[in-house]
PDB file of N, CA and C in Angstrom:
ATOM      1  N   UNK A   1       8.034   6.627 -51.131  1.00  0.00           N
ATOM      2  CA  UNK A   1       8.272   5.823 -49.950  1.00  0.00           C
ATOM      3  C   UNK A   1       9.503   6.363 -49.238  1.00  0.00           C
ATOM      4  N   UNK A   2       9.341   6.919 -47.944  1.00  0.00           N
ATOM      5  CA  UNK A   2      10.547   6.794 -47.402  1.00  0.00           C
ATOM      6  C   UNK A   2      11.555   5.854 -47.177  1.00  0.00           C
ATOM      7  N   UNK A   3      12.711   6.368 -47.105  1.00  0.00           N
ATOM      8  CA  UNK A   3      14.059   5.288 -46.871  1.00  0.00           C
ATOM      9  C   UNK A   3      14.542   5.989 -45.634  1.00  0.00           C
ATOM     10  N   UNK A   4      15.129   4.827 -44.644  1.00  0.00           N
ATOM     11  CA  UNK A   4      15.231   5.110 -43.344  1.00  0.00           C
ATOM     12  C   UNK A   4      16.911   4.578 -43.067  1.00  0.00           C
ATOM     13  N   UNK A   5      17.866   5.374 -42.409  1.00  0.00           N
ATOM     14  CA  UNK A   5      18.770   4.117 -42.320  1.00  0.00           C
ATOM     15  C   UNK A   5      18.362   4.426 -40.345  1.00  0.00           C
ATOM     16  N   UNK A   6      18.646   2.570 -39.670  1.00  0.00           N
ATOM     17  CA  UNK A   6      18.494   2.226 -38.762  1.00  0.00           C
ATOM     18  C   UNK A   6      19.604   1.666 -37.760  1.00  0.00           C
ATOM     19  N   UNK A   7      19.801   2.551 -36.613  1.00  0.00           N
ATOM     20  CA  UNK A   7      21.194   1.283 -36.042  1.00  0.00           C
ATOM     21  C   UNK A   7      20.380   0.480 -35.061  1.00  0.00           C
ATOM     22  N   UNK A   8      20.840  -0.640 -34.739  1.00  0.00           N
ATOM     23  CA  UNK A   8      20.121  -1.491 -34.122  1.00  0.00           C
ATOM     24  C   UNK A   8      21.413  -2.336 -32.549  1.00  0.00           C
ATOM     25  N   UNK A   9      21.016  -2.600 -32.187  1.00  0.00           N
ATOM     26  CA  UNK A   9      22.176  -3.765 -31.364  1.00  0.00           C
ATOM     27  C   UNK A   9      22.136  -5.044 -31.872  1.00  0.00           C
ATOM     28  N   UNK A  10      23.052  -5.606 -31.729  1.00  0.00           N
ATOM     29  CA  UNK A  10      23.088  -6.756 -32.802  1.00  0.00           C
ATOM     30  C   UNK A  10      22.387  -8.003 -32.867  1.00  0.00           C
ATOM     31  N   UNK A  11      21.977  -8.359 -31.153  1.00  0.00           N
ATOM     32  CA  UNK A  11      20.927  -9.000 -31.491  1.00  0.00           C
ATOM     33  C   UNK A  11      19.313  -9.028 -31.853  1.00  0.00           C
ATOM     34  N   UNK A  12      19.464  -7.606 -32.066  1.00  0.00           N
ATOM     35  CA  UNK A  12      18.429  -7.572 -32.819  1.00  0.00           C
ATOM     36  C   UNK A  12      18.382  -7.390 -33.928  1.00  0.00           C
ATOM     37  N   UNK A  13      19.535  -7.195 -34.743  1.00  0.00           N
ATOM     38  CA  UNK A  13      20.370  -7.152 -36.376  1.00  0.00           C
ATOM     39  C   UNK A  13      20.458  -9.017 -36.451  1.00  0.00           C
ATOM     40  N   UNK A  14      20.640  -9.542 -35.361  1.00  0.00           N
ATOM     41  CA  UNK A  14      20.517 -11.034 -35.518  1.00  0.00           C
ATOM     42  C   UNK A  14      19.297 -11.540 -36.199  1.00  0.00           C
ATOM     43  N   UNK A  15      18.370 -11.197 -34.866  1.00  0.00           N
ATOM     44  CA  UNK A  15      17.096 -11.676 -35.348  1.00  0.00           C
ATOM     45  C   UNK A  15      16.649 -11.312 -36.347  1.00  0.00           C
ATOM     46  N   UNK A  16      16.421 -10.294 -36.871  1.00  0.00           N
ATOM     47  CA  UNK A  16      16.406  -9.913 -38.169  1.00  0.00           C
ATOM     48  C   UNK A  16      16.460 -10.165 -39.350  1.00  0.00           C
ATOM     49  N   UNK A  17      18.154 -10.728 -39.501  1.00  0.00           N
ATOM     50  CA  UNK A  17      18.276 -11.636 -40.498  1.00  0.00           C
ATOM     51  C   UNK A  17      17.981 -12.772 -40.619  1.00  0.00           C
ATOM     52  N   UNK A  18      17.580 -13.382 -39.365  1.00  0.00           N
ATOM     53  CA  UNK A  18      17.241 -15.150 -38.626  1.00  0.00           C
ATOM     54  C   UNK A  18      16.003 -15.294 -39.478  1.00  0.00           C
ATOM     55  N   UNK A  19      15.056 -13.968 -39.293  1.00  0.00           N
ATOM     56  CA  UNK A  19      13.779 -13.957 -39.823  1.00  0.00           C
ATOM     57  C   UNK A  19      13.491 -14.293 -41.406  1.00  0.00           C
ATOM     58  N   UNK A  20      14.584 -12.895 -41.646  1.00  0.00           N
ATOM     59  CA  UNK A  20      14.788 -12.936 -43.049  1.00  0.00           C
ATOM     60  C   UNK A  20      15.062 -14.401 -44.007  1.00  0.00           C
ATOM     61  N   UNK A  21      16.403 -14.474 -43.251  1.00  0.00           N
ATOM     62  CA  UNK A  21      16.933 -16.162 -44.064  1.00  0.00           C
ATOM     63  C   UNK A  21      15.569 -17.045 -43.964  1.00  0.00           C
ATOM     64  N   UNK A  22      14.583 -17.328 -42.817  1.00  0.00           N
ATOM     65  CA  UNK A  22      13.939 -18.529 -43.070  1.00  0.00           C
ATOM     66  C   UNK A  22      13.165 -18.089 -43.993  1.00  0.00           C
ATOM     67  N   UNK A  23      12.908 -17.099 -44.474  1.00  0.00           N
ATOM     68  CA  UNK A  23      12.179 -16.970 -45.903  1.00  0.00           C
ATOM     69  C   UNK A  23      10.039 -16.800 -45.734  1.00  0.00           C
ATOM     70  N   UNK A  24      10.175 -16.435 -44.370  1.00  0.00           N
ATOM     71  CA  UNK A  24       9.158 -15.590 -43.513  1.00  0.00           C
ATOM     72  C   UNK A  24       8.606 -14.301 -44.253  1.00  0.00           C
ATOM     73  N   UNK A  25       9.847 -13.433 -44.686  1.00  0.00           N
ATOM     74  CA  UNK A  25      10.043 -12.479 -45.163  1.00  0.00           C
ATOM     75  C   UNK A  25      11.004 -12.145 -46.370  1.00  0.00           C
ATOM     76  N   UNK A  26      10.654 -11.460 -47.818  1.00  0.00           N
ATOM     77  CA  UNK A  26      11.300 -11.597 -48.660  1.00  0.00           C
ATOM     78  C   UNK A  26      12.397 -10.951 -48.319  1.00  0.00           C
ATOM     79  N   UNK A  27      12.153  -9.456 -47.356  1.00  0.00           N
ATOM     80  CA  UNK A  27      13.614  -8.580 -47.219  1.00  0.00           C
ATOM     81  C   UNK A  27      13.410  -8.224 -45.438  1.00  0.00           C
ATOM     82  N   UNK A  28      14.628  -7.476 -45.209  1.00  0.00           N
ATOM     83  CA  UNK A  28      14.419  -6.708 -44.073  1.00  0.00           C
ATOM     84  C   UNK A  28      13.233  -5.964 -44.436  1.00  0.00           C
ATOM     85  N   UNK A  29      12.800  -4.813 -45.066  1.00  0.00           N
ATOM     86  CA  UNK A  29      12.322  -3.916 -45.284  1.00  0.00           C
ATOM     87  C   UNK A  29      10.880  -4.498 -44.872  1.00  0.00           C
ATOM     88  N   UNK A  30      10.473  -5.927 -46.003  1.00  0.00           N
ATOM     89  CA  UNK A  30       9.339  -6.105 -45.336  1.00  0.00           C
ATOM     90  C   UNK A  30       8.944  -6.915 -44.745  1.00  0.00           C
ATOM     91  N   UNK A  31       9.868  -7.364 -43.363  1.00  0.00           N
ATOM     92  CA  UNK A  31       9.895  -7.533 -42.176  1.00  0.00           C
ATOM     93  C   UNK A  31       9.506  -6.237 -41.289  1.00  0.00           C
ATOM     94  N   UNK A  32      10.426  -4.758 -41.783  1.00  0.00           N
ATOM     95  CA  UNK A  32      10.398  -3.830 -40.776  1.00  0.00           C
ATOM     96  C   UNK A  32       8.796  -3.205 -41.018  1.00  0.00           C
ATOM     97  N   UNK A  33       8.370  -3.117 -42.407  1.00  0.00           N
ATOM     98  CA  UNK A  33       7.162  -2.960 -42.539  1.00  0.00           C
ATOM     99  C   UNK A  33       6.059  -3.507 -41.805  1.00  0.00           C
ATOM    100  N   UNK A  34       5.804  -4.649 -41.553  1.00  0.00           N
ATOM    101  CA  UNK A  34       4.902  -5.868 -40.880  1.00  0.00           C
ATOM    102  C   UNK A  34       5.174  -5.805 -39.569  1.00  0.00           C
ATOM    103  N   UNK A  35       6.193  -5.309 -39.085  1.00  0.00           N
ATOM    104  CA  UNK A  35       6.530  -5.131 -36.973  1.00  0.00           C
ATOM    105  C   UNK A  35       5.709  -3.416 -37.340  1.00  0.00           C
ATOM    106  N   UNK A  36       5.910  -2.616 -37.754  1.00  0.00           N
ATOM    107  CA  UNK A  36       5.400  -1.157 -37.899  1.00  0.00           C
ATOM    108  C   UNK A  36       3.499  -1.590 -38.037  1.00  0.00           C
ATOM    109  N   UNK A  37       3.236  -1.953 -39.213  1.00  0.00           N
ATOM    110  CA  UNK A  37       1.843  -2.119 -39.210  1.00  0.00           C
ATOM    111  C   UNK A  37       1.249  -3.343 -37.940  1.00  0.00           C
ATOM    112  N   UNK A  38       1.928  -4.136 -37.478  1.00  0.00           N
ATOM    113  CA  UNK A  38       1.573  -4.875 -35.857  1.00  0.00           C
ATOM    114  C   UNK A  38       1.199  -3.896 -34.968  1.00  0.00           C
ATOM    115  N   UNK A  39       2.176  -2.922 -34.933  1.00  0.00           N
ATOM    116  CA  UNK A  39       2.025  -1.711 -33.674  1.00  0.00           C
ATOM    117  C   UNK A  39       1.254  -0.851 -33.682  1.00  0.00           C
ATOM    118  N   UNK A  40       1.081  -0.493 -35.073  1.00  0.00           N
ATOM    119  CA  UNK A  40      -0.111   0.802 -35.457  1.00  0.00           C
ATOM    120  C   UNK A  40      -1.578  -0.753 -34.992  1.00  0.00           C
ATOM    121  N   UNK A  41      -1.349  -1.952 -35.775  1.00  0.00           N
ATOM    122  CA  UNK A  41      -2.739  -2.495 -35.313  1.00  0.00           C
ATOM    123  C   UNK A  41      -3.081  -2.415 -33.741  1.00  0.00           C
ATOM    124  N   UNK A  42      -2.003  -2.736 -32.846  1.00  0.00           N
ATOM    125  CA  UNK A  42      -2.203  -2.945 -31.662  1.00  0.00           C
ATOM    126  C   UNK A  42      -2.256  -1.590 -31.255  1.00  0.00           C
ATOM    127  N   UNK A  43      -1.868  -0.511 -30.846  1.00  0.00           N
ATOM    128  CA  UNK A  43      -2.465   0.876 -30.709  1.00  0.00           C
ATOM    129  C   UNK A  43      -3.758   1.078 -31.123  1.00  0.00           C
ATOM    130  N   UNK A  44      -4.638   0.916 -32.224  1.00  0.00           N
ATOM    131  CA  UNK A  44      -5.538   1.149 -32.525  1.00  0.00           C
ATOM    132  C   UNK A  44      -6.588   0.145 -31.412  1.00  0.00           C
ATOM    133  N   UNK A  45      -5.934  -1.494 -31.369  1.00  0.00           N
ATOM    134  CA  UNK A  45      -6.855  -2.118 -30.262  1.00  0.00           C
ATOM    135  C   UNK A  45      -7.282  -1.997 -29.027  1.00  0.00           C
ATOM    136  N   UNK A  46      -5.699  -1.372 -28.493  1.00  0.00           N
ATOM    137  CA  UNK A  46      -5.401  -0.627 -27.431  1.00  0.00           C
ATOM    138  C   UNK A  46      -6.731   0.551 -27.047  1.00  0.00           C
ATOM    139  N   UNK A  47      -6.410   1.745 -27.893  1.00  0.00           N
ATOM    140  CA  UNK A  47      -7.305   2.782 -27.949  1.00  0.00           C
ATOM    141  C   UNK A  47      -9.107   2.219 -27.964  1.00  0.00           C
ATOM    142  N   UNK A  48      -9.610   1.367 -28.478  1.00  0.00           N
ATOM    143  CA  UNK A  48     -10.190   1.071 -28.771  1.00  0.00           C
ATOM    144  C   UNK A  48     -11.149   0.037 -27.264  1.00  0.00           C
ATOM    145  N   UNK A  49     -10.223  -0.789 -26.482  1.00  0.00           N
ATOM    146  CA  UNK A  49     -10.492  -1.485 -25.243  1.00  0.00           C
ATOM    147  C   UNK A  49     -10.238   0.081 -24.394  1.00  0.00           C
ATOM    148  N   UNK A  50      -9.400   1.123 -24.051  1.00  0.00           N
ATOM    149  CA  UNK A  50      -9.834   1.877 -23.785  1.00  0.00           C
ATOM    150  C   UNK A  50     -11.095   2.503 -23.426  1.00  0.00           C
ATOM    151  N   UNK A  51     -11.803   3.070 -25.038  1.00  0.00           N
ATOM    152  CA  UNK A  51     -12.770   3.434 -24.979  1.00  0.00           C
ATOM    153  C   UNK A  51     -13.964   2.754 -24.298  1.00  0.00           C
ATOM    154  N   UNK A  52     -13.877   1.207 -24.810  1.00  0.00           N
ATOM    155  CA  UNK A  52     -14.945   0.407 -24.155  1.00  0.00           C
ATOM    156  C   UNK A  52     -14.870   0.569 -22.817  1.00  0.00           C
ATOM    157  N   UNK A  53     -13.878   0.428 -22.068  1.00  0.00           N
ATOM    158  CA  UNK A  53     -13.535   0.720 -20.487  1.00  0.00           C
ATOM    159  C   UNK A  53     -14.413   1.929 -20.293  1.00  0.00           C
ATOM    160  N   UNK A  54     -13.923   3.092 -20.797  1.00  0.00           N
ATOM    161  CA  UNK A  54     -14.483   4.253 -20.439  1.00  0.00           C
ATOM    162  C   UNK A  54     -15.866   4.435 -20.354  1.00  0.00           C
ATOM    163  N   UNK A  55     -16.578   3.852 -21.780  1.00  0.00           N
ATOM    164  CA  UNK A  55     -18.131   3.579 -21.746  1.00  0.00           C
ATOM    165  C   UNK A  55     -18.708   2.765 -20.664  1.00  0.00           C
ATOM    166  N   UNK A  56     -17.845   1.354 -20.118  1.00  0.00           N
ATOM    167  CA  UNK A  56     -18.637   0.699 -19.139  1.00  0.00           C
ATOM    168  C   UNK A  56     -18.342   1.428 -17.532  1.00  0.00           C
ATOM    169  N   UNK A  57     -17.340   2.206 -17.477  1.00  0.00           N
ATOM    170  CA  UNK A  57     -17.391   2.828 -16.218  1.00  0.00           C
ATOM    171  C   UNK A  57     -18.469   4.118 -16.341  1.00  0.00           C
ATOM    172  N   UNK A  58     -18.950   4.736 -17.635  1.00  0.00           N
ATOM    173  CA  UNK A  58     -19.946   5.422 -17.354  1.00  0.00           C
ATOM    174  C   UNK A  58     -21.126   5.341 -17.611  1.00  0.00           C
ATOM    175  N   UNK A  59     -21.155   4.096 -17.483  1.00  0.00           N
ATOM    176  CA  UNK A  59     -22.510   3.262 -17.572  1.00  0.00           C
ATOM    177  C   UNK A  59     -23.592   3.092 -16.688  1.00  0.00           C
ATOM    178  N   UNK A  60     -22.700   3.314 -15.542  1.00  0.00           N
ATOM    179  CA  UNK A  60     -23.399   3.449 -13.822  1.00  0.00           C
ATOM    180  C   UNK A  60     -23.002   2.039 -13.749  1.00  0.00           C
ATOM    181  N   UNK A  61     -24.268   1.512 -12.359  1.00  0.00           N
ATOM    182  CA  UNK A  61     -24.027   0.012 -12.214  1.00  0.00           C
ATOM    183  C   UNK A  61     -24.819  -0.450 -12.233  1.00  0.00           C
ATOM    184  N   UNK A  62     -24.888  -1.987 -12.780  1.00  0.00           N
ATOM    185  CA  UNK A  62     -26.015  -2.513 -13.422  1.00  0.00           C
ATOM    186  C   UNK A  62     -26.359  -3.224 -12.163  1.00  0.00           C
ATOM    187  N   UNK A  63     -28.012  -3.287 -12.219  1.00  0.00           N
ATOM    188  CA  UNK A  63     -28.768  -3.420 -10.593  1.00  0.00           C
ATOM    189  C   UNK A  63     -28.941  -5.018 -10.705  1.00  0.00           C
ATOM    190  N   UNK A  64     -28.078  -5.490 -11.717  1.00  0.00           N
ATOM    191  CA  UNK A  64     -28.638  -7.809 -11.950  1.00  0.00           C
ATOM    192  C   UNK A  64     -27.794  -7.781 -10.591  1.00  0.00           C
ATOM    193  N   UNK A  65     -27.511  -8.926 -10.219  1.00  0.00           N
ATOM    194  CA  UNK A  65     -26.612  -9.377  -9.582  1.00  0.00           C
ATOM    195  C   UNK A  65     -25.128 -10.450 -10.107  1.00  0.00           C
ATOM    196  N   UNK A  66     -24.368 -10.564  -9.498  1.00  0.00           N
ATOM    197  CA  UNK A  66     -23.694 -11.468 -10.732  1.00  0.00           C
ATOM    198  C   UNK A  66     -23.703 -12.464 -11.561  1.00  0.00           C
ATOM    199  N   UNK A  67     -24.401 -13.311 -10.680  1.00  0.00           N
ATOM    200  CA  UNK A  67     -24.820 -14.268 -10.887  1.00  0.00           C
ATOM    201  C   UNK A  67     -26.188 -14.223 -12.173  1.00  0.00           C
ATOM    202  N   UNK A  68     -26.806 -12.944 -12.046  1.00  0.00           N
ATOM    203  CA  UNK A  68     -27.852 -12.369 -12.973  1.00  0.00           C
ATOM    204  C   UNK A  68     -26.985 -12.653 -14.620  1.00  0.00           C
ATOM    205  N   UNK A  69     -25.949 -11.436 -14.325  1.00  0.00           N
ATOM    206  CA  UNK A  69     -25.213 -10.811 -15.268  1.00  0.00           C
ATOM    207  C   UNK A  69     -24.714 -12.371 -16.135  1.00  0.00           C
ATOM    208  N   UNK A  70     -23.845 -13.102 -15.346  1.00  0.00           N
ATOM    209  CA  UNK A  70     -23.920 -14.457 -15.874  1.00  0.00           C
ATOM    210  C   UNK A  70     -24.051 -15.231 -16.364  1.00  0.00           C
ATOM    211  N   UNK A  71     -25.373 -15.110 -15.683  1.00  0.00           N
ATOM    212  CA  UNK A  71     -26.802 -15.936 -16.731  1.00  0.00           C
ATOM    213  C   UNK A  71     -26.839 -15.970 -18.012  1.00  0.00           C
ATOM    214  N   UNK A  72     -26.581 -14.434 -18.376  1.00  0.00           N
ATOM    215  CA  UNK A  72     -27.465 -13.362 -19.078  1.00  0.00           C
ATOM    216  C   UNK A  72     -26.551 -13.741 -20.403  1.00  0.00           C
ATOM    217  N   UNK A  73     -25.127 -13.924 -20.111  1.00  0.00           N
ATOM    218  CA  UNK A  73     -23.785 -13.852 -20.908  1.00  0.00           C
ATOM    219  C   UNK A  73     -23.873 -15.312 -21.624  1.00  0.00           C
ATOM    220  N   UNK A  74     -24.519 -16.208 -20.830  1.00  0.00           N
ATOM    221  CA  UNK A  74     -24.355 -17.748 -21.143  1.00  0.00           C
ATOM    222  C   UNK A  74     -25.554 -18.109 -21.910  1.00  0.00           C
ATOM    223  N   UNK A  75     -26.470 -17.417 -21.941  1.00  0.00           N
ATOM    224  CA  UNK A  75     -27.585 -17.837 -22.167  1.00  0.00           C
ATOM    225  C   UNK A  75     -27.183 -16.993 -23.900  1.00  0.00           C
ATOM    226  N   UNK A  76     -26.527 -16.418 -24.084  1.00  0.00           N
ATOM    227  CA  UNK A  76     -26.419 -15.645 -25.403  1.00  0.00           C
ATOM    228  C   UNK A  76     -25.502 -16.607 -26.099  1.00  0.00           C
ATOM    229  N   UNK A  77     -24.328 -17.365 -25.704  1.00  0.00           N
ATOM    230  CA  UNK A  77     -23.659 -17.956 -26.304  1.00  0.00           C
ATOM    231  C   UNK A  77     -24.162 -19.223 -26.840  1.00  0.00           C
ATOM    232  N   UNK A  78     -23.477 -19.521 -28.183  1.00  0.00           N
ATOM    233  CA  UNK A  78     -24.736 -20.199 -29.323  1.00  0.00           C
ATOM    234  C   UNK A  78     -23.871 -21.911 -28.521  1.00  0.00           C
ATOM    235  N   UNK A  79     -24.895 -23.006 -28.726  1.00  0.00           N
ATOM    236  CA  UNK A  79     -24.551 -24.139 -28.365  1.00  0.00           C
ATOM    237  C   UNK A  79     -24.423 -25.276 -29.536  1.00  0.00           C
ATOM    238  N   UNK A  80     -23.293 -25.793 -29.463  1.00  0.00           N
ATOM    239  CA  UNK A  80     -23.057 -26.768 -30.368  1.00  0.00           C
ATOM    240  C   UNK A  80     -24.135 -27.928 -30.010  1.00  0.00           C
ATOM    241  N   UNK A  81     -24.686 -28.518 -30.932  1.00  0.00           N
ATOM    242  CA  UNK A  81     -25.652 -30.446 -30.831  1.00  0.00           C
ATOM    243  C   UNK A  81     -26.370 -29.694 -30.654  1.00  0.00           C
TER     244      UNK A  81
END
């Protein structure tokens, strides 16, 4: 495992420990661990709504109308009673 040393500004050396003390987190470390794996998750979601973007812009355009498209979206979603 790497060991890192970090300087920080202090209120964010604040928060840190704010986190730590309420007992959220056993240490800094895995606090700093859990903000690192957040970012790698959100990059990956990121990349990922990306791609979907990219697929629906080369999708062409769909000939429903909106009101079609709509329909189409509501009629799939499951109904409670």
């Amino acid at each position: 495992m790497a060991t890192m040393n970090v300087s920080l500004p202090e209120p964010m050396g604040d928060w840190i420990n704010e986190e730590v003390a309420s007992g959220r987190f056993a240490s800094v470390s895995d606090l700093v661990r859990d903000v690192v794996r957040e970012r790698i998750e959100q990059r990956e979601r990121i990349a990922r709504v990306n791609e979907l973007l990219e697929e629906g812009i080369n999708s062409g355009i769909d000939p429903r109308s909106v009101d079609e498209i709509f329909a189409d979206i509501r009629s799939r979603i499951p109904r409670n009673g």
